[in-house]
PDB file of N, CA and C in Angstrom:
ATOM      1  N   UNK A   1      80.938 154.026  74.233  1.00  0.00           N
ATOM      2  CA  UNK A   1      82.297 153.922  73.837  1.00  0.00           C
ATOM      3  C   UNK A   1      83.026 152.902  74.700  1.00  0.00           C
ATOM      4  N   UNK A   2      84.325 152.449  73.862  1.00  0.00           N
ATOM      5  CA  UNK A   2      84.822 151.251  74.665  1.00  0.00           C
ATOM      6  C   UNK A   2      86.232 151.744  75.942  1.00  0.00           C
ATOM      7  N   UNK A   3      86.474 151.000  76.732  1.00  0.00           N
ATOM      8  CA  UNK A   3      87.676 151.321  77.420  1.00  0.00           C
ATOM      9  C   UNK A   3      88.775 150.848  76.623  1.00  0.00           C
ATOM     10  N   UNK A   4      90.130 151.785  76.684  1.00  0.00           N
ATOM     11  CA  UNK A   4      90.963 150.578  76.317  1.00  0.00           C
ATOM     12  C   UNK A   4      91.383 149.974  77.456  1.00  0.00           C
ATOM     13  N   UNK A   5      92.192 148.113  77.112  1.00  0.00           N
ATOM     14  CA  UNK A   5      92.482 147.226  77.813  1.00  0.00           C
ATOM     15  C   UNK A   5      93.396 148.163  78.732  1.00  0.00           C
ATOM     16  N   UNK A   6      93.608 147.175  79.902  1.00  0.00           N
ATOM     17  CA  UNK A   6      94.593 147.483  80.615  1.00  0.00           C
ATOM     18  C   UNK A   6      95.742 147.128  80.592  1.00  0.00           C
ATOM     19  N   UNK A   7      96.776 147.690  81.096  1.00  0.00           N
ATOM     20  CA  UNK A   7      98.100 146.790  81.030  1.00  0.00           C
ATOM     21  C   UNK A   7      98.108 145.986  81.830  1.00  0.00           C
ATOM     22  N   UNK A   8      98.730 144.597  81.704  1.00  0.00           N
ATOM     23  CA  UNK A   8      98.645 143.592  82.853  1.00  0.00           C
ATOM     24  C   UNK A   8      99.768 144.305  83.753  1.00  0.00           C
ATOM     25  N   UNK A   9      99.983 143.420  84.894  1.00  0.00           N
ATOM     26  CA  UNK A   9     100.402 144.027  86.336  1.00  0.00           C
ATOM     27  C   UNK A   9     101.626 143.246  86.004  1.00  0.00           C
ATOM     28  N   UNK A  10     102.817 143.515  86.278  1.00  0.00           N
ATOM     29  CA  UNK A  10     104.111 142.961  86.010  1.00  0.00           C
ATOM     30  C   UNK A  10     104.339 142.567  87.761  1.00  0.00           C
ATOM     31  N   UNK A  11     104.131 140.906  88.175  1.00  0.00           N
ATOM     32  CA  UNK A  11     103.972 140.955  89.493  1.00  0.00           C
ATOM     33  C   UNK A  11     105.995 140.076  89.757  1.00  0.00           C
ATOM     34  N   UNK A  12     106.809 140.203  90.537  1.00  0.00           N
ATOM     35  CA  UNK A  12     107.750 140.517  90.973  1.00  0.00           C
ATOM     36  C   UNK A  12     107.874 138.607  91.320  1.00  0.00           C
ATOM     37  N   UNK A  13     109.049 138.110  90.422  1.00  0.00           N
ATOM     38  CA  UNK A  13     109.187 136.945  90.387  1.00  0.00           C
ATOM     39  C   UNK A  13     109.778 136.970  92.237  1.00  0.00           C
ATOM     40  N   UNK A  14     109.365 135.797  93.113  1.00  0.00           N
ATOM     41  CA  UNK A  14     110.483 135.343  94.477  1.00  0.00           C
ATOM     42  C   UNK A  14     111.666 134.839  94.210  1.00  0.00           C
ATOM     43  N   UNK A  15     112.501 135.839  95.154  1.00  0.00           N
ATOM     44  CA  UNK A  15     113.856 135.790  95.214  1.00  0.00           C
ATOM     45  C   UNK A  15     114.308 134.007  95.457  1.00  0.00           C
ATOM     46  N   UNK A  16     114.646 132.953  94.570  1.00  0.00           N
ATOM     47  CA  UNK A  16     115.039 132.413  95.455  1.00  0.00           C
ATOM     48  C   UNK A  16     115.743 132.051  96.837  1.00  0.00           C
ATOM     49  N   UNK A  17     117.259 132.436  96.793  1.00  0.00           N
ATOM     50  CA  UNK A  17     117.868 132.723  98.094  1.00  0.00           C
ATOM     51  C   UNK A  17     116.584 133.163  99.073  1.00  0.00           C
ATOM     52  N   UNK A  18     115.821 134.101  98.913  1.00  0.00           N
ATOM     53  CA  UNK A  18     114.700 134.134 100.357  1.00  0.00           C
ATOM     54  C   UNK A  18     113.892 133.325 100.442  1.00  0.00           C
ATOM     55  N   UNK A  19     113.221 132.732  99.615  1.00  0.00           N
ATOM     56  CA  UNK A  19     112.519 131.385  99.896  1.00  0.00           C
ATOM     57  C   UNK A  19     113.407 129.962 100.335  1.00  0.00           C
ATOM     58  N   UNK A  20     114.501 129.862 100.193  1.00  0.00           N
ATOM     59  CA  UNK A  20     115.554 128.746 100.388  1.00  0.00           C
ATOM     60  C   UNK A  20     115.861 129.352 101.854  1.00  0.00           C
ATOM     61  N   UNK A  21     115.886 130.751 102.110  1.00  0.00           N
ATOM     62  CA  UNK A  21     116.040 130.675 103.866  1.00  0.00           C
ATOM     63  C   UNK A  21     115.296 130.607 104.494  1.00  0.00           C
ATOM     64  N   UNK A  22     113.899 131.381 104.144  1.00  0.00           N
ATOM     65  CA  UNK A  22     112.311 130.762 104.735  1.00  0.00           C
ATOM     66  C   UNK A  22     112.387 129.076 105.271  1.00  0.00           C
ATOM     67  N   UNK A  23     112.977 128.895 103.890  1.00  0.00           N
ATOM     68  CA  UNK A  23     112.306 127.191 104.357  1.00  0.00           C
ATOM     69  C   UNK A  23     112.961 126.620 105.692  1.00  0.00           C
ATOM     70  N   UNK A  24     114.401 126.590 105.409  1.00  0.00           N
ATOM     71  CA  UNK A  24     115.615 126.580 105.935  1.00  0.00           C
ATOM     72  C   UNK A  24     115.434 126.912 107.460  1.00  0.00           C
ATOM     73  N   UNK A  25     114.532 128.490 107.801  1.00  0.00           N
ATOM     74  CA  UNK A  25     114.420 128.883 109.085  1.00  0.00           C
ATOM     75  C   UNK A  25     113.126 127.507 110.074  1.00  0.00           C
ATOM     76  N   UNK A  26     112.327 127.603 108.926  1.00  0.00           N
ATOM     77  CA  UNK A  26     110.920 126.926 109.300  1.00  0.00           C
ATOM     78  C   UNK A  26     111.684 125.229 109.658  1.00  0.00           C
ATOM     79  N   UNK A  27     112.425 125.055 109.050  1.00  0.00           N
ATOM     80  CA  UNK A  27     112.471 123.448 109.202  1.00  0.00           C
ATOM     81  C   UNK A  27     113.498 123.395 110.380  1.00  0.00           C
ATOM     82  N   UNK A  28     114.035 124.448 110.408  1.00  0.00           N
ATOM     83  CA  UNK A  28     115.048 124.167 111.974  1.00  0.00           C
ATOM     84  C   UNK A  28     114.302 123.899 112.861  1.00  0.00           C
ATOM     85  N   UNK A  29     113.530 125.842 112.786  1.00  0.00           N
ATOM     86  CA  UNK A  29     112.289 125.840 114.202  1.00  0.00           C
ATOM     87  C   UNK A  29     111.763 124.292 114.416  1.00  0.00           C
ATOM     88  N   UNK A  30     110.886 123.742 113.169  1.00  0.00           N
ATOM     89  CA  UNK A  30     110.173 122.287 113.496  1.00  0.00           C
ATOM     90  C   UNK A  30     111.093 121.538 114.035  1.00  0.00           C
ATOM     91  N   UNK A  31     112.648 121.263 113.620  1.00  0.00           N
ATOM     92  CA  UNK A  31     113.729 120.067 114.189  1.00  0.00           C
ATOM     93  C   UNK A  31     114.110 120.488 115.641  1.00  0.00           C
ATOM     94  N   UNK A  32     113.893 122.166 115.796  1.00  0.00           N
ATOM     95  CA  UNK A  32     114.319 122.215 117.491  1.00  0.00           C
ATOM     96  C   UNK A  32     113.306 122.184 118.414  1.00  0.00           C
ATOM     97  N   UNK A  33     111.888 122.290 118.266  1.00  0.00           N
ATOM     98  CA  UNK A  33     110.901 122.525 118.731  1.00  0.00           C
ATOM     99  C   UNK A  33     110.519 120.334 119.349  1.00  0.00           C
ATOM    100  N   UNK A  34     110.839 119.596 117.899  1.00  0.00           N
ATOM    101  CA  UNK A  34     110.971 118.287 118.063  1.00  0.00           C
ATOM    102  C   UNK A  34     112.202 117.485 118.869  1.00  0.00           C
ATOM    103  N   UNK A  35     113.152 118.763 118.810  1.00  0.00           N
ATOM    104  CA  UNK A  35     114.376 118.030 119.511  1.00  0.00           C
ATOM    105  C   UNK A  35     113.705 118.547 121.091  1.00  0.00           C
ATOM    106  N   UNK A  36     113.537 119.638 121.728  1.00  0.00           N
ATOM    107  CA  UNK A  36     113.176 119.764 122.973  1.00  0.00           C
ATOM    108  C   UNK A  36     112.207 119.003 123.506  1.00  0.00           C
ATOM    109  N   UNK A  37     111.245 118.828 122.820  1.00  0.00           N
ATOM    110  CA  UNK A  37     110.061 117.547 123.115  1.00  0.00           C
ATOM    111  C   UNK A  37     110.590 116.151 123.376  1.00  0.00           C
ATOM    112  N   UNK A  38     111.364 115.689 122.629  1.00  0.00           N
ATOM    113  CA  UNK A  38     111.917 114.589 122.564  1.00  0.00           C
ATOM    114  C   UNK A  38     112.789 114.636 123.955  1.00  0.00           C
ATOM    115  N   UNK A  39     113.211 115.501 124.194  1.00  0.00           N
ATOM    116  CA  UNK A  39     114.606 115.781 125.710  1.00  0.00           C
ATOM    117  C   UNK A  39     113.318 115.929 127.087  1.00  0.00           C
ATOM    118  N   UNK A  40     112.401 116.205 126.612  1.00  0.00           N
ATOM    119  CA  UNK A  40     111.469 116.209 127.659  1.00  0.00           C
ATOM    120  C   UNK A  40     111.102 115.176 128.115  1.00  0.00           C
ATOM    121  N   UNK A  41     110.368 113.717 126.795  1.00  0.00           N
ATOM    122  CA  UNK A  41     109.638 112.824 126.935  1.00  0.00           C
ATOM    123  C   UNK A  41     110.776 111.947 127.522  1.00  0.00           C
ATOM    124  N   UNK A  42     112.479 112.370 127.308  1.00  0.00           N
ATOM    125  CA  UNK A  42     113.485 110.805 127.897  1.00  0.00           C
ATOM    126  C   UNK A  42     113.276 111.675 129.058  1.00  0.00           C
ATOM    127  N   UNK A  43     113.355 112.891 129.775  1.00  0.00           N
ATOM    128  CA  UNK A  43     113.687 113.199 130.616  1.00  0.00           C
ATOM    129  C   UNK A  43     112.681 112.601 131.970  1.00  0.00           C
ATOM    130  N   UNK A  44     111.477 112.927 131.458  1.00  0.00           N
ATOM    131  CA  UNK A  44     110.247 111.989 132.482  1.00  0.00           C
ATOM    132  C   UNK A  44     110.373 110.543 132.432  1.00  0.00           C
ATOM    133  N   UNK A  45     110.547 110.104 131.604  1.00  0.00           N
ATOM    134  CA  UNK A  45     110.813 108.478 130.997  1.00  0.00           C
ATOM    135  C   UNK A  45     111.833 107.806 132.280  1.00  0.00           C
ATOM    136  N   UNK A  46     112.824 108.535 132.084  1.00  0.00           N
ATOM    137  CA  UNK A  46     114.095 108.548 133.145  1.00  0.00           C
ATOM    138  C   UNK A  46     113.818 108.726 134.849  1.00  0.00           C
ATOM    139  N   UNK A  47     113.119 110.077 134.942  1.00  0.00           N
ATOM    140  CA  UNK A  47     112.571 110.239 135.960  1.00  0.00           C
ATOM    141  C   UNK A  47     111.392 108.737 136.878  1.00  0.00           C
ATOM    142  N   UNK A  48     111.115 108.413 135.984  1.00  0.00           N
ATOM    143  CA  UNK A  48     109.736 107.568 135.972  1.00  0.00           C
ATOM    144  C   UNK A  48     110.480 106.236 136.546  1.00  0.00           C
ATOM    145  N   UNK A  49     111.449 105.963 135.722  1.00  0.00           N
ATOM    146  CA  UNK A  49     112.059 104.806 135.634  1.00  0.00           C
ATOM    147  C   UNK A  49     112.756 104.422 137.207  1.00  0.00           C
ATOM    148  N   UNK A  50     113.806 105.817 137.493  1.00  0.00           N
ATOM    149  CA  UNK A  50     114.307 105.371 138.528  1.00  0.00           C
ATOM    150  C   UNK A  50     113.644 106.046 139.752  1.00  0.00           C
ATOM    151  N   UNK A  51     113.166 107.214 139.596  1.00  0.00           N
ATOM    152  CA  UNK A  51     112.533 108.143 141.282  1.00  0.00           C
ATOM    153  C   UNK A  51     111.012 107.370 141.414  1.00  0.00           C
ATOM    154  N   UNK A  52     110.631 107.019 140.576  1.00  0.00           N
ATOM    155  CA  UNK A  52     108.902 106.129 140.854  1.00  0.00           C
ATOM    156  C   UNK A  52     108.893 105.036 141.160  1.00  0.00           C
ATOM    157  N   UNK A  53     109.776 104.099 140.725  1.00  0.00           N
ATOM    158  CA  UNK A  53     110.176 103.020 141.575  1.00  0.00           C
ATOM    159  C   UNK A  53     110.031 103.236 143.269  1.00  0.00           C
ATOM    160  N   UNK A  54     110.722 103.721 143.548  1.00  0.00           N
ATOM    161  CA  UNK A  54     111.145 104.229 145.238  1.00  0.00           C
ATOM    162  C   UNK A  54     110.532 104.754 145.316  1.00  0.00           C
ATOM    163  N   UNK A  55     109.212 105.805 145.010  1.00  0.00           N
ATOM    164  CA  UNK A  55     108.365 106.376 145.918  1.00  0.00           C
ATOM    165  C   UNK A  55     108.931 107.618 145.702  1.00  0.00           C
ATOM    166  N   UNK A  56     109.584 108.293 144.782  1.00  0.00           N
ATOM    167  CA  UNK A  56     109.996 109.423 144.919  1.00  0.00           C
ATOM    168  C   UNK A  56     108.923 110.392 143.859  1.00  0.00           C
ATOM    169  N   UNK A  57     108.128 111.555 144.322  1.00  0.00           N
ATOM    170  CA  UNK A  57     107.355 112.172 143.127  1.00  0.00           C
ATOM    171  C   UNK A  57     108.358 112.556 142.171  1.00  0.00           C
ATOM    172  N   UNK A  58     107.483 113.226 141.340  1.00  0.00           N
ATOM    173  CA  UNK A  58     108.409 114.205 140.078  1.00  0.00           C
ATOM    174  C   UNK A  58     107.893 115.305 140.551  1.00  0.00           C
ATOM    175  N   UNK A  59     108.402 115.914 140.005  1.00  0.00           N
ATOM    176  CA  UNK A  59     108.688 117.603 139.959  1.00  0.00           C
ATOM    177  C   UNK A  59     107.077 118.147 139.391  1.00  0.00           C
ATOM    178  N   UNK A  60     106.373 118.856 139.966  1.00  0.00           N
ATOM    179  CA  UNK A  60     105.035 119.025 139.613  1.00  0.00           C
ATOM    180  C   UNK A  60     103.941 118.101 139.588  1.00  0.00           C
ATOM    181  N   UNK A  61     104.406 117.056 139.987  1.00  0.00           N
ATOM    182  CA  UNK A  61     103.254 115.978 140.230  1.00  0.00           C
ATOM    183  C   UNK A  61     102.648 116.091 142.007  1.00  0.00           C
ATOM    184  N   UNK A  62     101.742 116.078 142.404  1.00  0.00           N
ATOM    185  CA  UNK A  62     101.087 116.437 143.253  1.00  0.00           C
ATOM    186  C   UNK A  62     101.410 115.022 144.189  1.00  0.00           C
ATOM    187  N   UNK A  63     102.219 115.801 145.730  1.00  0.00           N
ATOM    188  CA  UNK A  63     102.111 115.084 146.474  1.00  0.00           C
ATOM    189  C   UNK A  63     100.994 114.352 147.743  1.00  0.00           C
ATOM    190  N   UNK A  64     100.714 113.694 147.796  1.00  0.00           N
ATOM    191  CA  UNK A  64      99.706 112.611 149.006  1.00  0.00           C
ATOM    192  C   UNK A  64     100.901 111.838 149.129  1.00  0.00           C
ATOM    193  N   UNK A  65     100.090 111.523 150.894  1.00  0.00           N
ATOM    194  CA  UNK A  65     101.107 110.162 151.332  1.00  0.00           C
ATOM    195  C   UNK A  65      99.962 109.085 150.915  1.00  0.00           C
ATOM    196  N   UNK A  66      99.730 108.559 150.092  1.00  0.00           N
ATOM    197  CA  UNK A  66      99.053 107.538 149.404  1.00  0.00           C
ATOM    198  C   UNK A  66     100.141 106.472 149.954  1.00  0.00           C
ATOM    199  N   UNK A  67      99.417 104.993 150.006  1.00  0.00           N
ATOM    200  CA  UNK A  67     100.028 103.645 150.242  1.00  0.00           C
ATOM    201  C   UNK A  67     100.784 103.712 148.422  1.00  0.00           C
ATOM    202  N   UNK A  68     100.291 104.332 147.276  1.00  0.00           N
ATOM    203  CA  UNK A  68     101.150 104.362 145.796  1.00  0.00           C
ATOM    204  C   UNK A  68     102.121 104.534 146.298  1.00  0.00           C
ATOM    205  N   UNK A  69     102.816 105.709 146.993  1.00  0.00           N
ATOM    206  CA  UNK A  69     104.103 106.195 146.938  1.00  0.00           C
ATOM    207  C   UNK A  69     104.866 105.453 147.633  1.00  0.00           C
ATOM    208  N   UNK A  70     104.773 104.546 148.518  1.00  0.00           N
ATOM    209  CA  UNK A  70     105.542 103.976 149.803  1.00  0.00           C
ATOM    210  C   UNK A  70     105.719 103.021 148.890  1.00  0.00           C
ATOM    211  N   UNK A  71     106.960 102.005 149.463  1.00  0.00           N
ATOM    212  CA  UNK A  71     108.137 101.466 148.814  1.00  0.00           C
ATOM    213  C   UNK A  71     107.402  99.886 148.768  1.00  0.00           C
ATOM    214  N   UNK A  72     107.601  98.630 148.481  1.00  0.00           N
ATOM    215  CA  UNK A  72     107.153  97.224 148.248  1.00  0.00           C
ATOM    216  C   UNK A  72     107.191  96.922 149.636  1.00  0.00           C
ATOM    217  N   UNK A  73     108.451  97.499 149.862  1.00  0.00           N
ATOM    218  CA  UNK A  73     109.063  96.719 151.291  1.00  0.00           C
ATOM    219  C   UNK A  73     108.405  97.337 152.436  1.00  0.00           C
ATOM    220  N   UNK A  74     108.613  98.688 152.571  1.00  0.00           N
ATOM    221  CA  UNK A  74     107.256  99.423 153.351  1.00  0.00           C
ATOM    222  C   UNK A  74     105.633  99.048 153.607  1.00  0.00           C
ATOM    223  N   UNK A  75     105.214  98.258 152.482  1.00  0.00           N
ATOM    224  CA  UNK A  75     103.700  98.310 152.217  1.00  0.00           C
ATOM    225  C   UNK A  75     103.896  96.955 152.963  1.00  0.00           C
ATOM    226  N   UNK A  76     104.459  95.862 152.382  1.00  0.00           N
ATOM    227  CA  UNK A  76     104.771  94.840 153.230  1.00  0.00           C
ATOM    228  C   UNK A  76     104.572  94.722 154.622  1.00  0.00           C
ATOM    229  N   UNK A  77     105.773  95.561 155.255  1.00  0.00           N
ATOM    230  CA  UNK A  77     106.035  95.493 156.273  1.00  0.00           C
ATOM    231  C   UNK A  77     104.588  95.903 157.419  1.00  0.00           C
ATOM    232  N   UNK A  78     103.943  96.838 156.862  1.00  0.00           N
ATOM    233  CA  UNK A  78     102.482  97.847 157.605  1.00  0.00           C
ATOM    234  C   UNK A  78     101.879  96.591 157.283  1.00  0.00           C
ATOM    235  N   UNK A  79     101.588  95.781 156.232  1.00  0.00           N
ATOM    236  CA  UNK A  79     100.430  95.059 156.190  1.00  0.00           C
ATOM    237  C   UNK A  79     100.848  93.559 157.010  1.00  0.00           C
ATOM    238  N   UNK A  80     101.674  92.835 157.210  1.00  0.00           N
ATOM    239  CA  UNK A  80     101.913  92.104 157.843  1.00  0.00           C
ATOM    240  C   UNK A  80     102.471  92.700 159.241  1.00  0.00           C
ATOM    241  N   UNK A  81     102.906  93.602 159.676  1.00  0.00           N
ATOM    242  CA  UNK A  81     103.029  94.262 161.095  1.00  0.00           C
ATOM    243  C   UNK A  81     104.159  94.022 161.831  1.00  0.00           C
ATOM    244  N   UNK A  82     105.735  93.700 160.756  1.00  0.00           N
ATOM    245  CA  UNK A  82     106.600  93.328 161.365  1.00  0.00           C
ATOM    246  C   UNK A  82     107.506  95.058 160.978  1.00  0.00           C
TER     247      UNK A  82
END
Protein backbone atom coordinates (compact mmCIF):
# COMPACT_ATOMS: atom_id res chain seq x y z
CA UNK A 1 0.00 0.00 0.00
CA UNK A 2 0.95 3.56 -0.78
CA UNK A 3 1.76 6.51 1.75
CA UNK A 4 -0.05 9.53 1.30
CA UNK A 5 2.18 12.63 0.22
CA UNK A 6 3.24 14.85 2.74
CA UNK A 7 2.44 18.31 3.36
CA UNK A 8 5.24 20.55 2.37
CA UNK A 9 6.86 22.50 5.36
CA UNK A 10 5.62 26.17 5.29
CA UNK A 11 9.31 27.56 6.06
CA UNK A 12 9.05 31.32 7.62
CA UNK A 13 9.88 34.09 5.01
CA UNK A 14 13.21 36.67 6.82
CA UNK A 15 12.11 39.55 8.44
CA UNK A 16 13.56 42.15 6.45
CA UNK A 17 14.17 44.95 9.07
CA UNK A 18 16.43 41.93 10.79
CA UNK A 19 18.45 41.19 7.97
CA UNK A 20 18.92 45.12 7.12
CA UNK A 21 20.29 45.29 10.89
CA UNK A 22 22.45 42.14 10.60
CA UNK A 23 24.04 43.68 7.78
CA UNK A 24 24.14 47.13 9.17
CA UNK A 25 25.77 45.59 12.58
CA UNK A 26 28.43 43.46 10.45
CA UNK A 27 29.52 46.37 8.25
CA UNK A 28 30.12 48.78 11.20
CA UNK A 29 32.06 46.00 13.17
CA UNK A 30 34.28 45.64 9.64
CA UNK A 31 34.46 49.87 9.35
CA UNK A 32 35.54 50.00 13.18
CA UNK A 33 37.73 47.08 13.37
CA UNK A 34 39.43 48.95 9.90
CA UNK A 35 39.21 52.29 11.48
CA UNK A 36 41.37 51.07 14.68
CA UNK A 37 43.94 49.37 12.41
CA UNK A 38 44.30 52.23 10.37
CA UNK A 39 44.88 54.60 13.93
CA UNK A 40 47.42 52.00 14.73
CA UNK A 41 49.42 51.81 11.37
CA UNK A 42 49.58 56.25 11.48
CA UNK A 43 50.26 55.82 15.02
CA UNK A 44 53.72 53.69 14.51
CA UNK A 45 54.22 55.51 11.15
CA UNK A 46 54.40 58.73 13.40
CA UNK A 47 56.24 57.12 16.07
CA UNK A 48 58.84 55.85 13.46
CA UNK A 49 59.06 59.08 11.81
CA UNK A 50 59.97 61.29 14.64
CA UNK A 51 61.30 58.97 17.99
CA UNK A 52 63.56 56.63 15.37
CA UNK A 53 65.19 59.28 13.91
CA UNK A 54 66.87 60.22 17.39
CA UNK A 55 67.41 56.94 18.70
CA UNK A 56 64.39 56.81 20.65
CA UNK A 57 62.73 52.94 20.83
CA UNK A 58 58.96 52.41 20.58
CA UNK A 59 56.98 51.10 23.03
CA UNK A 60 57.51 47.20 22.94
CA UNK A 61 60.31 47.13 20.70
CA UNK A 62 63.22 45.55 22.46
CA UNK A 63 65.89 47.63 23.82
CA UNK A 64 70.07 47.08 23.09
CA UNK A 65 72.49 49.83 23.17
CA UNK A 66 73.30 48.88 19.53
CA UNK A 67 75.55 51.64 17.50
CA UNK A 68 71.40 51.52 15.41
CA UNK A 69 70.05 53.47 18.19
CA UNK A 70 72.73 56.23 18.80
CA UNK A 71 72.23 59.47 16.97
CA UNK A 72 74.44 60.43 13.31
CA UNK A 73 76.16 62.86 15.38
CA UNK A 74 77.03 60.41 18.22
CA UNK A 75 78.26 57.61 15.82
CA UNK A 76 80.38 60.29 14.23
CA UNK A 77 81.77 61.64 16.98
CA UNK A 78 83.01 57.70 18.68
CA UNK A 79 84.28 56.92 15.25
CA UNK A 80 86.43 59.84 14.55
CA UNK A 81 87.25 60.41 18.48
CA UNK A 82 86.44 64.00 18.85
Amino acid sequence: MGSKPKKPQVVAAPDPQVEAQKAADLAQQKANTETAARKVRKQQSTLLSTGGARGIPRPGATSSSSPATASVLETGKSTLGS
